[in-house]
Protein backbone atom coordinates (compact mmCIF):
# COMPACT_ATOMS: atom_id res chain seq x y z
CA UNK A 1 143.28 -94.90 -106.85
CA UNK A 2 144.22 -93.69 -110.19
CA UNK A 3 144.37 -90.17 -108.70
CA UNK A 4 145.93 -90.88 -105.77
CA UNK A 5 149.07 -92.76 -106.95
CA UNK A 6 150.68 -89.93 -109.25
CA UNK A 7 150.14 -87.82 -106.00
CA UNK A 8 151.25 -90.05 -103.67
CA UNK A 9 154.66 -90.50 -105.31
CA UNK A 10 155.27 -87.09 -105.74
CA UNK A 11 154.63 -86.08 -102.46
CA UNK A 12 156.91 -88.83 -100.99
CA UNK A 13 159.76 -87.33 -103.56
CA UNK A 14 159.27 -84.69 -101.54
CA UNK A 15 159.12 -85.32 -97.82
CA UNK A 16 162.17 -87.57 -98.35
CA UNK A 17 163.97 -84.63 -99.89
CA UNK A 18 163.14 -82.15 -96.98
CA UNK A 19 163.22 -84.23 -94.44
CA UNK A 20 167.09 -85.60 -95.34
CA UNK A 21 168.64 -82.32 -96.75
CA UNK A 22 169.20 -80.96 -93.45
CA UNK A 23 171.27 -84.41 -92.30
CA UNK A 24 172.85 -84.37 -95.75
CA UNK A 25 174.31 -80.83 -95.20
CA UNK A 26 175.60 -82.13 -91.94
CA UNK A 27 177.22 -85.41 -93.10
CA UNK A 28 179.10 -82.77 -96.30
CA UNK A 29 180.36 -80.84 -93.54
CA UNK A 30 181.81 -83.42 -91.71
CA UNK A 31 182.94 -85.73 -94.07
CA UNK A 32 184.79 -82.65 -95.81
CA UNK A 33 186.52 -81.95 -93.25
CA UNK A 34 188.08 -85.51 -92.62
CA UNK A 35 188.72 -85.23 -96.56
CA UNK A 36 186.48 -88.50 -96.91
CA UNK A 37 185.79 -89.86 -100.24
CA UNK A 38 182.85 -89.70 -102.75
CA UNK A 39 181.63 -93.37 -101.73
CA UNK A 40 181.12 -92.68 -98.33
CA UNK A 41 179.32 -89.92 -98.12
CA UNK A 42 177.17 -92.19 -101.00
CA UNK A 43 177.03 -94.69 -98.46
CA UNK A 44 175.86 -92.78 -95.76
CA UNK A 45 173.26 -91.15 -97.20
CA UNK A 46 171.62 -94.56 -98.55
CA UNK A 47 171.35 -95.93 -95.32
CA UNK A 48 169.52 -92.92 -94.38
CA UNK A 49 167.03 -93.38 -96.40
CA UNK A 50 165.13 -96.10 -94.49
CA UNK A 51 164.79 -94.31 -91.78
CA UNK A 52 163.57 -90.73 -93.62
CA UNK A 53 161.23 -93.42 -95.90
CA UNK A 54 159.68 -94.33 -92.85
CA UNK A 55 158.54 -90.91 -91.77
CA UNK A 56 157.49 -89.81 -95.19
CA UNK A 57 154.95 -92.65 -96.20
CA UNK A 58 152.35 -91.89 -94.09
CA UNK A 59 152.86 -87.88 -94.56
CA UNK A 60 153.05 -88.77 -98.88
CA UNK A 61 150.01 -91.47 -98.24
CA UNK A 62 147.77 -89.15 -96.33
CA UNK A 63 148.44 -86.23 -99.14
CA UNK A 64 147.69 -88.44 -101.72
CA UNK A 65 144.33 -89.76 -100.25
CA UNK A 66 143.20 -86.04 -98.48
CA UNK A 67 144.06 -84.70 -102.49
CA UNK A 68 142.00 -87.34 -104.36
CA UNK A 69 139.01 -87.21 -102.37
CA UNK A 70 139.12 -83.10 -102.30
CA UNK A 71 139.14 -83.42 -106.50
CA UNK A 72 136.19 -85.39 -105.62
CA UNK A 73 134.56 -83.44 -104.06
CA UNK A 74 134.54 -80.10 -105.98
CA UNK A 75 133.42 -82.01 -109.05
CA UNK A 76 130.66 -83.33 -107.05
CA UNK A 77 131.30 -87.20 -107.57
CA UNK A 78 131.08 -87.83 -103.74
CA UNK A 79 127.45 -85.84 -103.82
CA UNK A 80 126.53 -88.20 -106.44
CA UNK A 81 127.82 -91.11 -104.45
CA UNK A 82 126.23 -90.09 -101.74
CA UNK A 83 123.05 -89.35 -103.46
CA UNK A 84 122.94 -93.31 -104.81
CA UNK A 85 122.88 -94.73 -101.62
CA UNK A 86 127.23 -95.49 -101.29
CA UNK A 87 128.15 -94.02 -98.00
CA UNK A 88 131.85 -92.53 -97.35
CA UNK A 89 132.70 -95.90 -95.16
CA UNK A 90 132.30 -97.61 -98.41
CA UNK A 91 133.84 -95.25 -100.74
CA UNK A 92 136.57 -95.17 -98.42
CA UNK A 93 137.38 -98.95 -98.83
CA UNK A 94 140.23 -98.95 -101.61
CA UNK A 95 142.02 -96.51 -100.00
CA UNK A 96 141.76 -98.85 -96.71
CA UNK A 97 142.90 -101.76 -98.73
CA UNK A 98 146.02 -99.35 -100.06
CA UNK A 99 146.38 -98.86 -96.25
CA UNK A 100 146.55 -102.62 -95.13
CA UNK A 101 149.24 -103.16 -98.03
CA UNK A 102 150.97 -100.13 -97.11
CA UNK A 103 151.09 -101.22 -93.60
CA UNK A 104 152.07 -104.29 -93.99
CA UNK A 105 155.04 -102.95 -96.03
CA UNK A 106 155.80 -100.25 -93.04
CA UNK A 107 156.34 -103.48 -90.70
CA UNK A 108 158.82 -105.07 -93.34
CA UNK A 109 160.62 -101.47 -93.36
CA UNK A 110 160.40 -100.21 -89.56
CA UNK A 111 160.91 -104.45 -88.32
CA UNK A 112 163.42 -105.42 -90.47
CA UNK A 113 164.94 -103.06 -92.51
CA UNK A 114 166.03 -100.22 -90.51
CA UNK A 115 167.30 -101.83 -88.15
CA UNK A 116 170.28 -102.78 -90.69
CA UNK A 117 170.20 -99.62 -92.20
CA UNK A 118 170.94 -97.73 -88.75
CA UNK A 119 173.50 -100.07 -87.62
CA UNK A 120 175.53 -99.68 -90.82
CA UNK A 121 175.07 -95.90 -91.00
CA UNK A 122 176.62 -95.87 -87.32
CA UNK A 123 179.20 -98.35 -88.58
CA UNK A 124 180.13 -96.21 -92.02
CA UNK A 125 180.35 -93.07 -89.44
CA UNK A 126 182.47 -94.58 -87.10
CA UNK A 127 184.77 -95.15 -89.60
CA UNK A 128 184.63 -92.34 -91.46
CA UNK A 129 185.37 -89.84 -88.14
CA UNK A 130 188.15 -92.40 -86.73
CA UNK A 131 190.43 -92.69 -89.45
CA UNK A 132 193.31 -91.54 -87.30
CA UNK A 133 195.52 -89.28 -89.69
CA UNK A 134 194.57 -87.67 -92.00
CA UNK A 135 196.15 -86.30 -94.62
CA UNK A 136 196.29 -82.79 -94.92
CA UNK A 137 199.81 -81.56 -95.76
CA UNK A 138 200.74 -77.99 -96.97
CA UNK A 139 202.88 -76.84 -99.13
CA UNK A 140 206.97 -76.68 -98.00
CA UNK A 141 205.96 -78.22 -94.74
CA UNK A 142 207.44 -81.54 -93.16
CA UNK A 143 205.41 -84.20 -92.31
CA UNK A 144 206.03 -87.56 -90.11
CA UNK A 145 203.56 -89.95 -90.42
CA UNK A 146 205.14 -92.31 -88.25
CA UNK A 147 209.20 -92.65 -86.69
CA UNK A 148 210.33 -93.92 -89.88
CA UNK A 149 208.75 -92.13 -92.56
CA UNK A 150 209.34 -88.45 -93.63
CA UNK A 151 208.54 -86.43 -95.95
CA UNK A 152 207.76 -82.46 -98.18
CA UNK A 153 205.90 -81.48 -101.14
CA UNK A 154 206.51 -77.96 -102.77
CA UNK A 155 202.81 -77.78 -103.18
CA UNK A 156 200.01 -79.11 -101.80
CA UNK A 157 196.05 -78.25 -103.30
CA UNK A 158 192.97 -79.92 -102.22
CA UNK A 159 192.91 -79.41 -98.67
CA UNK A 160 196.41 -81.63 -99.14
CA UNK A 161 195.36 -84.60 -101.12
CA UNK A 162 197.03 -83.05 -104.49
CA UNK A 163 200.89 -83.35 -104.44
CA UNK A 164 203.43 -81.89 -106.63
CA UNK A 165 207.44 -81.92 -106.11
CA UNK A 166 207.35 -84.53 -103.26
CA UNK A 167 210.29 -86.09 -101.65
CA UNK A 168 210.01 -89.07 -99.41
CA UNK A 169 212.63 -90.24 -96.96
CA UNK A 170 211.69 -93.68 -95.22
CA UNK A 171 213.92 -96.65 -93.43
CA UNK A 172 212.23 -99.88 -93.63
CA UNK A 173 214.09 -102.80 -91.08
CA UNK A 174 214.60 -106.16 -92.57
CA UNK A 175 213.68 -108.38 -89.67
CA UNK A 176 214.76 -111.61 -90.98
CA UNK A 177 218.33 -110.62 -92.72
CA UNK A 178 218.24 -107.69 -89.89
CA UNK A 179 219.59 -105.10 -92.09
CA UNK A 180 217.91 -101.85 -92.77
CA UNK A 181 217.09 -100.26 -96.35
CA UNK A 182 216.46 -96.63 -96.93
CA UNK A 183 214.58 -95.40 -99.50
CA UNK A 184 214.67 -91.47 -100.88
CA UNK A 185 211.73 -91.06 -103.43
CA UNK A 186 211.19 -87.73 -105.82
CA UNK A 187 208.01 -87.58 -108.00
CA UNK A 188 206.71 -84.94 -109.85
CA UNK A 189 203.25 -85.14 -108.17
CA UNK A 190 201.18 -87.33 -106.16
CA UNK A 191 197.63 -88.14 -104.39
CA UNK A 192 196.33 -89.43 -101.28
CA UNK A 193 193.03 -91.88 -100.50
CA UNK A 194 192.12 -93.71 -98.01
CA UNK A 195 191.93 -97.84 -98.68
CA UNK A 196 189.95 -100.78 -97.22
CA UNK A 197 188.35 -99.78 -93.91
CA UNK A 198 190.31 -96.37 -93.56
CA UNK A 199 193.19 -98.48 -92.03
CA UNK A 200 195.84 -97.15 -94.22
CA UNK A 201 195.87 -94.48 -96.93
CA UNK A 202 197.71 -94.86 -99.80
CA UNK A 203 199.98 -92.44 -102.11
CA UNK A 204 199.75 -92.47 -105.51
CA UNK A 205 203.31 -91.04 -107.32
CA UNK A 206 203.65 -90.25 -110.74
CA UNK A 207 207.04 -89.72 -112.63
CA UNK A 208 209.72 -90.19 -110.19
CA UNK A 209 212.43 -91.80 -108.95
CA UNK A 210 213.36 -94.42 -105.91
CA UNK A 211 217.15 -94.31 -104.61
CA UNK A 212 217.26 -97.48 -102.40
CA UNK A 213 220.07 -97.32 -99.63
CA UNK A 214 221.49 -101.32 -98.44
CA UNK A 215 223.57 -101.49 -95.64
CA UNK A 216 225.84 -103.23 -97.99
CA UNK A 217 226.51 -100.73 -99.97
CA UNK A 218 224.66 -101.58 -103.24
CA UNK A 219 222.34 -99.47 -104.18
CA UNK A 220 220.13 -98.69 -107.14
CA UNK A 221 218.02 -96.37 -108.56
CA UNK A 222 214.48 -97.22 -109.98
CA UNK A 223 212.49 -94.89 -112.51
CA UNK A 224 208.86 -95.23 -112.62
CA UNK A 225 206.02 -93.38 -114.56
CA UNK A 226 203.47 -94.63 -110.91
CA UNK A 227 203.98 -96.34 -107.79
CA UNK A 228 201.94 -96.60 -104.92
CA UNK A 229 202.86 -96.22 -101.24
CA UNK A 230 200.84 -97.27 -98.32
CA UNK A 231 200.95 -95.03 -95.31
CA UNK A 232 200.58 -96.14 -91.76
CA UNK A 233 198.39 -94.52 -90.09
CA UNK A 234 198.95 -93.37 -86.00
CA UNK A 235 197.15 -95.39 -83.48
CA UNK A 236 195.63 -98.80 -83.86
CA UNK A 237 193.51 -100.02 -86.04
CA UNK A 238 189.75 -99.63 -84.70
CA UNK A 239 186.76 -101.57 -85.34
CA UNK A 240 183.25 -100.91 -84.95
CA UNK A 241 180.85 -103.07 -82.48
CA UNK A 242 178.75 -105.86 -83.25
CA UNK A 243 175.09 -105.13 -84.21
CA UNK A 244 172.33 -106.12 -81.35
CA UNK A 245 174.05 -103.42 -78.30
CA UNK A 246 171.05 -101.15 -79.17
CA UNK A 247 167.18 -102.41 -79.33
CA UNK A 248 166.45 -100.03 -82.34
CA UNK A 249 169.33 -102.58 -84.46
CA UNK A 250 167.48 -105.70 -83.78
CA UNK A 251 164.64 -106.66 -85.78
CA UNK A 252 161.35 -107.31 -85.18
CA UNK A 253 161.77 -111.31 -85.25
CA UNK A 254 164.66 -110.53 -82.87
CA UNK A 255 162.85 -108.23 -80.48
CA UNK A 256 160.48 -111.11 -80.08
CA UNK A 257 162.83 -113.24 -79.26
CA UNK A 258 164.47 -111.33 -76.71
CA UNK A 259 161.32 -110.90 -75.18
CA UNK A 260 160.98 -114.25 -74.54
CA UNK A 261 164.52 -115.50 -73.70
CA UNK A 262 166.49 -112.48 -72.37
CA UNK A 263 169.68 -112.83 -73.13
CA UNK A 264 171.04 -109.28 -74.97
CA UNK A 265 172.69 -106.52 -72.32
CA UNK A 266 169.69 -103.91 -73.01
CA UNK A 267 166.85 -103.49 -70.06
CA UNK A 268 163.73 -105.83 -71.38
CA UNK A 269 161.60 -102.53 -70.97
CA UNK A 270 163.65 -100.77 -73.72
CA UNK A 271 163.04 -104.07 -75.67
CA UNK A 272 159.54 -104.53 -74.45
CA UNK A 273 158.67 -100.66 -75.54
CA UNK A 274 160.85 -100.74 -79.22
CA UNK A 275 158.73 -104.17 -80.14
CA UNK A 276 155.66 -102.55 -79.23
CA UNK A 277 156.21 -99.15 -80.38
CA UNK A 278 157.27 -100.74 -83.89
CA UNK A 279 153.68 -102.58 -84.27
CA UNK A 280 151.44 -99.46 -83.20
CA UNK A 281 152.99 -97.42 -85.73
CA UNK A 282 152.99 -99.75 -88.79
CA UNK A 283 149.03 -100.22 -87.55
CA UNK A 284 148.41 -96.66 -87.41
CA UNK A 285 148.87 -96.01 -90.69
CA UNK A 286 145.32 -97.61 -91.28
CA UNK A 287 143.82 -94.81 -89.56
CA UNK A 288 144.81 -92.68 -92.41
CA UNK A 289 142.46 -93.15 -95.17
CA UNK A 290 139.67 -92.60 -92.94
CA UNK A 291 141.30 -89.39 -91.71
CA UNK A 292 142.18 -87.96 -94.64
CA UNK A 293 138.68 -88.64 -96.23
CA UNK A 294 136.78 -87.83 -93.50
CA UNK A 295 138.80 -84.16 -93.63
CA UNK A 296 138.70 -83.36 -96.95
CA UNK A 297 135.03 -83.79 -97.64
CA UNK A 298 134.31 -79.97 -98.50
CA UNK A 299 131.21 -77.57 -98.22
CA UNK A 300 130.55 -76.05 -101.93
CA UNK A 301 130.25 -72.85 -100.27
CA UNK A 302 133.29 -72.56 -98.72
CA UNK A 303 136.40 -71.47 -100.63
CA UNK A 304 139.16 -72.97 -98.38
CA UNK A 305 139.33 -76.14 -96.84
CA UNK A 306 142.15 -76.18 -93.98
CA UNK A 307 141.70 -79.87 -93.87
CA UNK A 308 144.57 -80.78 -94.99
CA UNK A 309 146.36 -78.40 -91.78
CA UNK A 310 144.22 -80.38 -89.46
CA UNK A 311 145.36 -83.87 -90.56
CA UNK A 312 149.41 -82.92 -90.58
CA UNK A 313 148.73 -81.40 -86.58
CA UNK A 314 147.14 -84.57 -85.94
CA UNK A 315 149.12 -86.88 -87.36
CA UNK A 316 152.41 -84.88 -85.53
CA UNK A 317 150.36 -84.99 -82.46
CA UNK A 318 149.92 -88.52 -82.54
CA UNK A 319 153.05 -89.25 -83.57
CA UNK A 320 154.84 -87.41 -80.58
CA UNK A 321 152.04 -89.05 -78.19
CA UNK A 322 153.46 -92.56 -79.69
CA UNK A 323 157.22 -91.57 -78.72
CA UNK A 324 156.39 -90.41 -75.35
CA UNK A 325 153.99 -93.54 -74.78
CA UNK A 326 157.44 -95.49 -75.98
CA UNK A 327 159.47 -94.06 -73.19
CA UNK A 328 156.68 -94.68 -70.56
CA UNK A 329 156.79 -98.43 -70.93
CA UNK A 330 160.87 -97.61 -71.71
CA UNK A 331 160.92 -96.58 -68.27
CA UNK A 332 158.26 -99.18 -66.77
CA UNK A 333 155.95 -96.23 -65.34
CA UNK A 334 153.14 -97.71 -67.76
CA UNK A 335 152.57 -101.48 -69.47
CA UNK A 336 152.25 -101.33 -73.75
CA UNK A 337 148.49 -101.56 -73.46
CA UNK A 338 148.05 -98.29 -71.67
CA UNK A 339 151.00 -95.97 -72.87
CA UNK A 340 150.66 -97.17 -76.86
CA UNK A 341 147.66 -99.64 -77.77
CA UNK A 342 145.38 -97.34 -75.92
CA UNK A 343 146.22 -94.17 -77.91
CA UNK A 344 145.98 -96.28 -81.28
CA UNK A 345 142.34 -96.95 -80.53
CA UNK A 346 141.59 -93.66 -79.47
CA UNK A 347 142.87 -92.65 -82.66
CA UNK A 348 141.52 -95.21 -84.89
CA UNK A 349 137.81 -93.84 -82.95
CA UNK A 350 138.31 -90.34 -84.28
CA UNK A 351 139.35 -90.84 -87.64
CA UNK A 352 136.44 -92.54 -87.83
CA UNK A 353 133.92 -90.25 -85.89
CA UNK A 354 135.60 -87.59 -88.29
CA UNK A 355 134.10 -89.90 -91.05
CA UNK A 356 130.63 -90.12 -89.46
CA UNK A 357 130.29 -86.75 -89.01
CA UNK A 358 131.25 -85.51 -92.49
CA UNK A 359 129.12 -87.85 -94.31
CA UNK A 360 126.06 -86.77 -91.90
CA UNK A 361 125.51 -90.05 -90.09
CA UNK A 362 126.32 -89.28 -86.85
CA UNK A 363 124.01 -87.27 -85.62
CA UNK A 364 121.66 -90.18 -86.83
CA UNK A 365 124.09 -92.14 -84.87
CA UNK A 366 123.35 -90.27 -81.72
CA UNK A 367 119.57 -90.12 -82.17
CA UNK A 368 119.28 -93.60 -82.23
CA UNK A 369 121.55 -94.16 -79.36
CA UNK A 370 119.72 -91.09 -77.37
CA UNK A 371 115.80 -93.59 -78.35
CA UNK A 372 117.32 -96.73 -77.02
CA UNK A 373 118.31 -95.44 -74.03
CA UNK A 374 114.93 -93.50 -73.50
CA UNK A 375 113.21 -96.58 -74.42
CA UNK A 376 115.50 -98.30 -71.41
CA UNK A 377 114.55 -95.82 -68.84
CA UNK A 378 110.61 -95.76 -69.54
CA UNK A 379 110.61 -99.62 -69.08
């Protein structure tokens, strides 16, 4: 296991990495254009990595295993193993304990976790792509953010988030003396970002100067070296739904529940296929130490083992046979057993006949199976 850990996280460094730089050029592109801060793209991209984690630990676990056992191999150790009477089922068992941790871990992240994880990522997008105005002003250009608010800058940088030579003309009504108060603001530059749940966005002015106009005729003027201005934004304020509308946001404990008392707005089958389709995969990641053994057990005479080829288009294989299994009992053509726990034994069966028949016991295997049944049909 020695070997097989450095590997392992390595590998999963990796995966992750591919897997979420195409989503993370996406989220830059659209984020940038809605000129969304630093912390939400931040956020984003950590509740992405659940789901990403999810689909690189049993691509990073079956690296690490296929690569330690190949070492192995071409320094003869599993000869010599072999050779002292330890077959590969043994040999094989740390790696199938490091697979019943591992899966037992997968069920804490795919029943639990993620299901958090998703339904804040949709939350943080909603928010970020429904923030209603945005600022975006250019230079010697006038700009109404609502009825009672105007105002210009002589120069705007930063896709318009960096002010310089603003002026600011806004009436503010005083409801309870019922008089109204205008304000004329100058500052020598300025910047906009967005506050709280991208309800309001907020100017920041540096080295100006308020002229407040009473309906009484007294007014004043007010020097300041910063102020800060909250701007209303158009439309009303939104807020995003409640977690639980789609069965991939409820946890494990919760799809269970449902299962038994119905009482969420989503179809039991979706339910009936997420809760299933949540346990086959965490359990199929104990196929994978036999696998990956099994395939990269190596001839000395051959120079290139495409093992390791064979294992990735089998694991992708099964893993697109679990999804479409998931939307047969989605769709209530086929029941759980059929569409998902009968593909997990199949595929738990030829991991391990792909053990068998690398370590040269199953052709033993079928001549003992081919004399009992001889021995059935003389008597």
């Amino acid at each position: 296991m020695s070997l097989a850990l450095p590997t392992f996280l390595i590998a999963l460094g990796i995966i992750l990495t591919a897997l979420m730089l195409e989503r993370l050029l996406v989220l830059l592109d659209l984020l940038a254009a809605d000129n969304s801060p630093l912390s939400t793209f931040l956020g984003l991209l950590t509740d992405l990595v659940p789901h990403y984690l999810g689909l690189a630990i049993p691509a990073a676990f079956c690296v690490a295993i296929f690569a330690s056992v190949r070492q192995m191999s071409l320094n003869s150790e599993i000869e010599a193993l072999l050779s002292s009477g330890i077959s590969l089922s043994r040999y094989s068992r740390p790696y199938m304990m490091c697979g019943v941790v591992i899966s037992i871990l997968c069920i804490i992240l795919y029943g639990y976790i993620q299901p958090y994880a998703r339904y804040d990522f949709r939350a943080a997008f909603f928010y970020a792509s429904h923030s209603g105005w945005v600022p975006n002003i250019q230079s010697h250009t006038i700009v109404k953010p609502d009825d009672n608010l105007v105002m210009v800058v002589d120069k705007a940088t930063e896709h318009g988030t960096r002010l310089s030579g603003i002026f600011i003309r806004q009436k503010a009504l005083d409801k309870v003396k019922n008089k109204t108060t205008e304000h004329i603001i100058v500052a020598e530059s300025g910047s906009f970002y967005t506050v709280q749940n991208r309800s309001k966005i907020q100017l920041n002015l540096f080295n100006g100067q308020n002229l407040t106009l009473n309906s009484n005729n007294k007014n004043n003027i007010t020097d300041f070296t910063k102020a800060e201005k909250n701007l209303k934004q158009q439309g009303k304020k939104v807020t995003f739904r409640e977690r639980g509308d789609d069965e991939r946001e409820l946890t494990i404990t919760e799809l269970f529940q449902q299962l038994r008392h119905h009482t969420n707005t989503t179809p039991i089958a979706d339910i009936r296929a997420e809760f299933h389709f949540r346990l086959v995969r965490a359990l199929s990641i104990l196929g994978i130490p036999i696998l990956a053994t099994g395939l990269a057990i190596m001839k000395k005479r051959k120079k290139r083992n495409w093992g390791l080829g064979v294992a990735a288009v089998t694991l992708l294989a099964y893993d697109h046979i679990q999804q479409f299994g998931t939307e047969l009992v989605a769709t209530g053509h086929h029941s759980a057993f059929i569409a998902l726990w009968m593909p997990l034994f199949v595929f738990f069966m030829m991991c391990y006949t792909i053990l068998l028949f690398k370590s040269g016991n199953l052709q033993y295997l079928f001549i003992s199976l081919f004399k009992r049944s001889s021995k059935h049909m003389d008597k």
